[in-house]
N, C-alpha and C. Protein backbone atom coordinates (compact mmCIF):
# COMPACT_ATOMS: atom_id res chain seq x y z
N UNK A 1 25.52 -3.52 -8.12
CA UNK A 1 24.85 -2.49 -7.39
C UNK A 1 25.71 -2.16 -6.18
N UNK A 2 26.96 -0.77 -6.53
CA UNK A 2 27.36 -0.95 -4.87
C UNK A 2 28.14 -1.71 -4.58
N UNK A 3 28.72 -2.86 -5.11
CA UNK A 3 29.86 -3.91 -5.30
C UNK A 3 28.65 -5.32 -4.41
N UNK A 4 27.75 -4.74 -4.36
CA UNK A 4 27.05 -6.11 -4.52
C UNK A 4 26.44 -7.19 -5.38
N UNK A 5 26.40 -8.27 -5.71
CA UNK A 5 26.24 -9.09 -6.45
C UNK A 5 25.04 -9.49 -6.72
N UNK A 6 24.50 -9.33 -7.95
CA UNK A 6 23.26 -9.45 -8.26
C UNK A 6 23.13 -10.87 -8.79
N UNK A 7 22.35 -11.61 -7.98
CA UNK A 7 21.93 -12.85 -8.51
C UNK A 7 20.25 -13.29 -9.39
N UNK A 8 20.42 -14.60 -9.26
CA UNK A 8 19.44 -14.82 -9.98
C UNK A 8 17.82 -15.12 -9.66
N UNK A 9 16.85 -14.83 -9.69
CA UNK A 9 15.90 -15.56 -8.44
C UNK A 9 15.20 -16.43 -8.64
N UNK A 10 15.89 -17.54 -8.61
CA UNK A 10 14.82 -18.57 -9.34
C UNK A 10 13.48 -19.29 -8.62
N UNK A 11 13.14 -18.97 -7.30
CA UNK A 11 12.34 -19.05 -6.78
C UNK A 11 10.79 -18.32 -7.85
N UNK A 12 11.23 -16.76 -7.12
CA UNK A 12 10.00 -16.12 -8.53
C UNK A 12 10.24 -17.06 -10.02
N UNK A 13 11.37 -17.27 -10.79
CA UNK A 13 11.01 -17.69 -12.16
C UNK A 13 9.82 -18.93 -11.71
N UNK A 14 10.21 -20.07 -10.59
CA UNK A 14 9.78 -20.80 -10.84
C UNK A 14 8.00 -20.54 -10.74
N UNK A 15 7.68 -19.61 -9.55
CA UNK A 15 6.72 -19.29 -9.43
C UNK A 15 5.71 -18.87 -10.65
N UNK A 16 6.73 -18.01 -11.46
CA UNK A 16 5.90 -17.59 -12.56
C UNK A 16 5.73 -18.40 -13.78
N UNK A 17 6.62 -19.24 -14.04
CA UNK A 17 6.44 -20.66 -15.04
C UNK A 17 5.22 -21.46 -14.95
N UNK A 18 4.52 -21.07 -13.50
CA UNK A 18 3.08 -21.85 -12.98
C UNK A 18 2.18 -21.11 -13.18
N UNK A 19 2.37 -20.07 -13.94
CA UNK A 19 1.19 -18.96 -13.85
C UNK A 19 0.57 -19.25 -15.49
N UNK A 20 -0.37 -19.80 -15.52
CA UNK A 20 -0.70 -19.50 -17.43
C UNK A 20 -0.90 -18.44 -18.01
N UNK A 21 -1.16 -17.47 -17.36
CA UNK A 21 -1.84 -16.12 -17.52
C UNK A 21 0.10 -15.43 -18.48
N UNK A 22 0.54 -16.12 -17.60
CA UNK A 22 2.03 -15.36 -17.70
C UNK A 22 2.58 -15.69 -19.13
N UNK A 23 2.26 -17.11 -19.40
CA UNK A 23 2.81 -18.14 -19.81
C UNK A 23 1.80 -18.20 -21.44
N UNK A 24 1.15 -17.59 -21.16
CA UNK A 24 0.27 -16.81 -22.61
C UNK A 24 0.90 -15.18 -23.18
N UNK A 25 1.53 -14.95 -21.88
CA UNK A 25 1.84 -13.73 -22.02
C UNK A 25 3.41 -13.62 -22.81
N UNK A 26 4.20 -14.50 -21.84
CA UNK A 26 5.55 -14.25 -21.81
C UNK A 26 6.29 -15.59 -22.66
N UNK A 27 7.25 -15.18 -23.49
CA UNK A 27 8.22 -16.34 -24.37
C UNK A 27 9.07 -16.68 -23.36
N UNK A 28 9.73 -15.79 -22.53
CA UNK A 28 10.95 -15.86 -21.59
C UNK A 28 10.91 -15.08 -20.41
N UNK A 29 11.37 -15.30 -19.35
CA UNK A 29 11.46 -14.75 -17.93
C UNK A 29 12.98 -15.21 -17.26
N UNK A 30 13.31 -13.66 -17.31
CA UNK A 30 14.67 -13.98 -16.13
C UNK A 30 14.77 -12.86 -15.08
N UNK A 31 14.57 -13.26 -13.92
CA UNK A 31 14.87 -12.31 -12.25
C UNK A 31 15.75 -12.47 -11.60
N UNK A 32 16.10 -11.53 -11.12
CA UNK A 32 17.18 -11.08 -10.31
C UNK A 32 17.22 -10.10 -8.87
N UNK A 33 17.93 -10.95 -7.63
CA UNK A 33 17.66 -9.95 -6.70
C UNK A 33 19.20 -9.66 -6.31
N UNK A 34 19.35 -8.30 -5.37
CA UNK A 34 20.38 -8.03 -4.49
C UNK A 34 19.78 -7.16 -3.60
N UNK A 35 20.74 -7.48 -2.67
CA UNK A 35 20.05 -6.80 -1.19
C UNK A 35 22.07 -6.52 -0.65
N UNK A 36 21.86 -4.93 -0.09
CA UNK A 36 23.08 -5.00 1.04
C UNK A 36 23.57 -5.61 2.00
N UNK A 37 24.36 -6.54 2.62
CA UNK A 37 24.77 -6.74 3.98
C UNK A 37 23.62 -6.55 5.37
N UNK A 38 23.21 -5.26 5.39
CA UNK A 38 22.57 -4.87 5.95
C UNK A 38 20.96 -4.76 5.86
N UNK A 39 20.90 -4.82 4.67
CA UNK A 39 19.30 -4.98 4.39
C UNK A 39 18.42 -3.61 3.96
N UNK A 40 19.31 -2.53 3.89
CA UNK A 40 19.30 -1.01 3.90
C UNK A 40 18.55 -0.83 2.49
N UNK A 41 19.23 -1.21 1.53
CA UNK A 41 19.05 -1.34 0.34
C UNK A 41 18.76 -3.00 -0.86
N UNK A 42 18.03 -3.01 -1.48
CA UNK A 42 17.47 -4.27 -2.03
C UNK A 42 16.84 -3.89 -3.38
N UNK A 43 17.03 -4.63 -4.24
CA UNK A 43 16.28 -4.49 -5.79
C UNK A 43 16.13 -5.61 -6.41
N UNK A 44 14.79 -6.02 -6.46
CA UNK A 44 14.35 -7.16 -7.42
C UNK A 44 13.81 -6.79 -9.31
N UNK A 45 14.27 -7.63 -9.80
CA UNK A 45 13.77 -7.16 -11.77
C UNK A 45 13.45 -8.41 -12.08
N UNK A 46 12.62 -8.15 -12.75
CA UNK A 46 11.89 -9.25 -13.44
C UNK A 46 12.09 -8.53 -15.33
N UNK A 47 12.61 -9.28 -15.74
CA UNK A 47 12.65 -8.74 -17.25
C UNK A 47 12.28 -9.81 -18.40
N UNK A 48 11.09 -9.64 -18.85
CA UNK A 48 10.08 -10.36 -19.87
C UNK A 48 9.84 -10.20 -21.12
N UNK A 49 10.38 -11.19 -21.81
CA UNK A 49 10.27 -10.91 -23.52
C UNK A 49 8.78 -11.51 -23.16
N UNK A 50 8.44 -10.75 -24.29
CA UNK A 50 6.85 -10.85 -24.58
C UNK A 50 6.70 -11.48 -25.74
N UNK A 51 5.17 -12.22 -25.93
CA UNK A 51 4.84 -13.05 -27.06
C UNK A 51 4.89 -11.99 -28.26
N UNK A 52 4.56 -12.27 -29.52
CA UNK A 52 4.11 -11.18 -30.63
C UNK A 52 2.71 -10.59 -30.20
N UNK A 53 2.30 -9.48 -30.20
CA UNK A 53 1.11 -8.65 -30.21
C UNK A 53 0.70 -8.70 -29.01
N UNK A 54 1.66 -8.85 -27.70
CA UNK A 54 1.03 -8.92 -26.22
C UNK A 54 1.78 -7.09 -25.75
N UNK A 55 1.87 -6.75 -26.39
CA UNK A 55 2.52 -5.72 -25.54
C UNK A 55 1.66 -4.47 -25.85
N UNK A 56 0.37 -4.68 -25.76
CA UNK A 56 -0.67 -3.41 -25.75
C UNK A 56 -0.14 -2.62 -24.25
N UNK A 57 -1.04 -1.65 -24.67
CA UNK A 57 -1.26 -0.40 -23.13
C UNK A 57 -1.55 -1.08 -21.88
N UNK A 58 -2.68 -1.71 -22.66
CA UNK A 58 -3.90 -2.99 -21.50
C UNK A 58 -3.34 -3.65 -21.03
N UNK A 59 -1.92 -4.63 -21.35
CA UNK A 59 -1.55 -5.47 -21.22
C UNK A 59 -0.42 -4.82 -19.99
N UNK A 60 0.34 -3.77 -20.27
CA UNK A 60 1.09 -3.13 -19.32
C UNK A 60 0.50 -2.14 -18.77
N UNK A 61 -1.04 -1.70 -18.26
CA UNK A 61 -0.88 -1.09 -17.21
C UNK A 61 -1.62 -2.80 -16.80
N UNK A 62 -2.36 -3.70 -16.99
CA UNK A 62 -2.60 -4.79 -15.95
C UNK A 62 -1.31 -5.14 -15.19
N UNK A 63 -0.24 -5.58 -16.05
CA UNK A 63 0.82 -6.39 -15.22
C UNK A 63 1.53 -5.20 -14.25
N UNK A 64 1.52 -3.38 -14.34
CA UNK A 64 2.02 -2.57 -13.56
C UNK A 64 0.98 -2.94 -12.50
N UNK A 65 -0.12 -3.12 -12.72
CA UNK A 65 -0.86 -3.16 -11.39
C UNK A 65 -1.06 -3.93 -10.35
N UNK A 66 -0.96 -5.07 -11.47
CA UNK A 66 -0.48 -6.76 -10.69
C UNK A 66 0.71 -6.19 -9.85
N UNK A 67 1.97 -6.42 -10.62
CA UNK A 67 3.47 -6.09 -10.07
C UNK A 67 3.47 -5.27 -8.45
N UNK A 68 2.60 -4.06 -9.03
CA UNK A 68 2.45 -3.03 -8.13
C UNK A 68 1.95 -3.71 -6.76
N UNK A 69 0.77 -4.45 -6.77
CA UNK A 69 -0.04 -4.86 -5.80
C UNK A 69 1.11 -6.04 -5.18
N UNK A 70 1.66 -6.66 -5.55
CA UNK A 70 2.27 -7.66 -4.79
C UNK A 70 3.60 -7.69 -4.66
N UNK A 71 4.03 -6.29 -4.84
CA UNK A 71 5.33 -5.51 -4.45
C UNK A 71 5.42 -4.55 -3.08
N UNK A 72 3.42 -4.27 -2.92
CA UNK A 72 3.47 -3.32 -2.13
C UNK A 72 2.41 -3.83 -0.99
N UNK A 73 2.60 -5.55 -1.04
CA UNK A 73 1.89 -6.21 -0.40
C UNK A 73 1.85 -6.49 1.26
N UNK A 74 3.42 -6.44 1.14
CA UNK A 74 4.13 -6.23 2.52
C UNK A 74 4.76 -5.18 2.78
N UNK A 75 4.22 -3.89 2.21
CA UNK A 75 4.82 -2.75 2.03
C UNK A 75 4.05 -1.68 2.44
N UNK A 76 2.64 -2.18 2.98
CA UNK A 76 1.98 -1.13 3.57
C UNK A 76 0.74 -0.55 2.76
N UNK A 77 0.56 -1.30 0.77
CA UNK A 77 -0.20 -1.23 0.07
C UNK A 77 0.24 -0.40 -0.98
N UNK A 78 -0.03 0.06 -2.04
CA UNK A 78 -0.20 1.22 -2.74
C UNK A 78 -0.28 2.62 -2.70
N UNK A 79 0.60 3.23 -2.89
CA UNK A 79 0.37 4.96 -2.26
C UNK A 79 -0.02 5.89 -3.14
N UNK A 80 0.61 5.42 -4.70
CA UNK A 80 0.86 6.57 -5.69
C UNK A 80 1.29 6.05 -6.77
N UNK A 81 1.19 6.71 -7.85
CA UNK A 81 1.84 6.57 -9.14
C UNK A 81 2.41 7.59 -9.63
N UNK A 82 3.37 7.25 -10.32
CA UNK A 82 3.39 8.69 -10.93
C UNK A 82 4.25 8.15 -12.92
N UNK A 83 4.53 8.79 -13.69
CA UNK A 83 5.15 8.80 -14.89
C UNK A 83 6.64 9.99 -14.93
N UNK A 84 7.34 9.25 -15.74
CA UNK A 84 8.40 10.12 -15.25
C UNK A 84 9.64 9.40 -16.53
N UNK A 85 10.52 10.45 -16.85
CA UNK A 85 11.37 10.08 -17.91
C UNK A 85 12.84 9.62 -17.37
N UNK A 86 13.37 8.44 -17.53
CA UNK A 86 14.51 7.72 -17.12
C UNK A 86 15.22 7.27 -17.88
N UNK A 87 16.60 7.69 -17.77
CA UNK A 87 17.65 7.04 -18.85
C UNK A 87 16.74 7.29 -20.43
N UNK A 88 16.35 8.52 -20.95
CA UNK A 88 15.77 8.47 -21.92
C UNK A 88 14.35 7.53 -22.33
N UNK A 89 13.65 7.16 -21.47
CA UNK A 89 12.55 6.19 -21.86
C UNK A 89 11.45 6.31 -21.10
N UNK A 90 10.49 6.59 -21.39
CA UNK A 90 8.97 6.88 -20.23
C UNK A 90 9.00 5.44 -19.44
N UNK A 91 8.27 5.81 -18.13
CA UNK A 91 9.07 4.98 -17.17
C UNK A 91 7.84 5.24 -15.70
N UNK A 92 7.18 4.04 -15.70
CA UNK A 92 5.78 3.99 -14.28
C UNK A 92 6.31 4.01 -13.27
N UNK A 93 6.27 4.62 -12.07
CA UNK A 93 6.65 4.34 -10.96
C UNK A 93 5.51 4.32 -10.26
N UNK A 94 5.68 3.23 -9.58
CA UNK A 94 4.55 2.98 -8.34
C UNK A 94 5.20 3.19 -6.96
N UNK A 95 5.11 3.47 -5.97
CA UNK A 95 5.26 3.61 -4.59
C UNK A 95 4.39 3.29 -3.93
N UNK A 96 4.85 2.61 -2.89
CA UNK A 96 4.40 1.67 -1.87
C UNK A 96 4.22 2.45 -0.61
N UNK A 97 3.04 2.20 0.83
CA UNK A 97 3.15 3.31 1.84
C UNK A 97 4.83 3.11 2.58
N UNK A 98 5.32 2.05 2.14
CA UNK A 98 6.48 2.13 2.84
C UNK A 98 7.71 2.32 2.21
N UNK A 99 7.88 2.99 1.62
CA UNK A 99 9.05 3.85 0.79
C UNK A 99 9.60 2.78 -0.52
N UNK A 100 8.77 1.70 -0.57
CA UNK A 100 9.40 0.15 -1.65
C UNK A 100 8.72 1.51 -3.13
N UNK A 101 9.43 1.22 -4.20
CA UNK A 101 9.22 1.80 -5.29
C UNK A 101 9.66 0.74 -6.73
N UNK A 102 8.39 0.67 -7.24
CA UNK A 102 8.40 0.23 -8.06
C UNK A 102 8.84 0.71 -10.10
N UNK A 103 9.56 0.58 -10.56
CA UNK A 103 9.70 0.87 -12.19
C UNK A 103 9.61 0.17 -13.46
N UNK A 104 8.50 0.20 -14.31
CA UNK A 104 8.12 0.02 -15.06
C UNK A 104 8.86 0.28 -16.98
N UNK A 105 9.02 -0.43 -17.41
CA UNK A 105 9.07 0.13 -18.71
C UNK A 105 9.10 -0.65 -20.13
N UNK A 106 8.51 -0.65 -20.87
CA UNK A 106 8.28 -1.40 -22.03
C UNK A 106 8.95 -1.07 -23.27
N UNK A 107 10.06 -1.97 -23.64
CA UNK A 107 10.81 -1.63 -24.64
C UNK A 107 10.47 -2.09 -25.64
N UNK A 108 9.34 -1.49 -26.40
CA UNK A 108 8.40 -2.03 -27.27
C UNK A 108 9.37 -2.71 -28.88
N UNK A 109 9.96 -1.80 -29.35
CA UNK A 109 10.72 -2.43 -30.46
C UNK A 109 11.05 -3.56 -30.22
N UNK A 110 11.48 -3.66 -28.75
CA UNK A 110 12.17 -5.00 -28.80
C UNK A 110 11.58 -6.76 -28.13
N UNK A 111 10.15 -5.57 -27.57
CA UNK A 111 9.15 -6.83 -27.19
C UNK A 111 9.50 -6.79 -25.56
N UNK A 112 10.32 -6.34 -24.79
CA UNK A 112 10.97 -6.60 -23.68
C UNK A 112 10.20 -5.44 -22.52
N UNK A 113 9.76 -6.43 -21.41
CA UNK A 113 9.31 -5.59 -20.35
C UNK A 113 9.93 -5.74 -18.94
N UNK A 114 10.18 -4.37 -18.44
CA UNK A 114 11.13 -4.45 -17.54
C UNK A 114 10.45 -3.54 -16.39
N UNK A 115 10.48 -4.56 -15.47
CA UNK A 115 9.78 -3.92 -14.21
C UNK A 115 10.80 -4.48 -12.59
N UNK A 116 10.94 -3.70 -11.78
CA UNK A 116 11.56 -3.67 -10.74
C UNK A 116 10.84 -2.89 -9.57
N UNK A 117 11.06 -3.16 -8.78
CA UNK A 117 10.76 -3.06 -6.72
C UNK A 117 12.31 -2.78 -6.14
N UNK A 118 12.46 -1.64 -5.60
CA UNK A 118 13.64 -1.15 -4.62
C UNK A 118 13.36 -0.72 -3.96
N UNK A 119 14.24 -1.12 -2.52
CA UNK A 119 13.78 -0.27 -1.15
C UNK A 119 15.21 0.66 -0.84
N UNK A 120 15.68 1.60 -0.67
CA UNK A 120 16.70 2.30 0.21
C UNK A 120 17.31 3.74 -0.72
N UNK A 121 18.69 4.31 0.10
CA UNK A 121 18.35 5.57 -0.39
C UNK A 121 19.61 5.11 -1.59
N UNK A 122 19.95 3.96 -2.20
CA UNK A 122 21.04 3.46 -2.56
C UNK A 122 20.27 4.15 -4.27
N UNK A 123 18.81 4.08 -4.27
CA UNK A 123 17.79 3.76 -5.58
C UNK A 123 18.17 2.80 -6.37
N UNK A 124 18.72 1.64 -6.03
CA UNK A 124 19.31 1.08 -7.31
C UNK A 124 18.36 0.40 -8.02
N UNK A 125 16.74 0.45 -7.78
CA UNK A 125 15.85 0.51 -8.96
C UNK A 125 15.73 1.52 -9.70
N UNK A 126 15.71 2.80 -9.71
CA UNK A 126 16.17 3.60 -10.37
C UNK A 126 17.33 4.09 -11.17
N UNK A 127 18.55 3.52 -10.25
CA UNK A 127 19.93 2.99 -11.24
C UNK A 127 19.36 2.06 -12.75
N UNK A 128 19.32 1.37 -12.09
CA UNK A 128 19.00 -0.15 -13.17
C UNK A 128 18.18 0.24 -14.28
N UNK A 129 16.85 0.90 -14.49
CA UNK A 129 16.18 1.46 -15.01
C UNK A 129 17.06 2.35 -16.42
N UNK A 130 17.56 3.51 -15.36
CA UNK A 130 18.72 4.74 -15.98
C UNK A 130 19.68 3.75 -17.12
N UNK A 131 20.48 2.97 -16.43
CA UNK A 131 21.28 1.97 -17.41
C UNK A 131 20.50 1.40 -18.37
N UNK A 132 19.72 0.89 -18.70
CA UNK A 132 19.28 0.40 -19.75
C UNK A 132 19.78 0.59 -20.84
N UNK A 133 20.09 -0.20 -21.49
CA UNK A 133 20.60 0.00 -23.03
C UNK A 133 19.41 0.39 -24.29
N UNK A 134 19.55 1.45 -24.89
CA UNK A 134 18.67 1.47 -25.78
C UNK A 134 17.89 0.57 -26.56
């Protein structure tokens, strides 16, 4: 992102390995954060293979809402939603009152759910999203 280095966050994995809710939900979990020098710009992903038959509607707008709520927790709350087409793939965005924006998207063929939180005018949650590989 930017020639910054995206690492791994194993803090959240570990967090979410304690969750059963998750852990009924999810086969695998791997996150990743980067943030600028400066702090200007930042993007966290959480990207989740899903069990067989967990990837209903129900199932992804709960976890957009979860995600949403504790993305936009220190962010001033919830502002908006909206739907919107990215890198070829329908794609949730949530926004936070404080400019944090959240992206959503369920790559159903492949079982894989991919959701991210970015703050700055860098968008590199919206980058990340765009890249996706089919």
């Amino acid at each position: 992102m930017g020639g910054v280095a995206i690492g791994e966050f194993v803090e959240a994995e570990q967090k979410a390995a304690s969750d059963p809710s998750l852990a009924h939900s999810a086969g695998r979990l791997a996150t990743a954060f980067a943030a600028d020098p400066g702090g200007a710009n930042w993007v966290y992903a959480a990207i989740v293979v899903l069990r067989p038959g967990i990837g209903t509607e129900a199932f992804f707008r709960d976890w957009r809402d979860t995600f949403d709520a504790g993305a936009c927790e220190r962010a001033g709350g919830v502002a908006g939603h909206a739907s919107a087409t990215l890198g070829g793939r329908t794609v949730e965005i949530g926004t936070c009152a404080s400019s944090v924006r959240t992206y959503h998207t369920l790559l159903v063929d492949r079982g894989i759910l991919v959701s991210i939180s970015s703050f700055g005018d860098a968008h590199w949650g919206q980058q990340l999203i765009e890249g996706l590989r089919p």
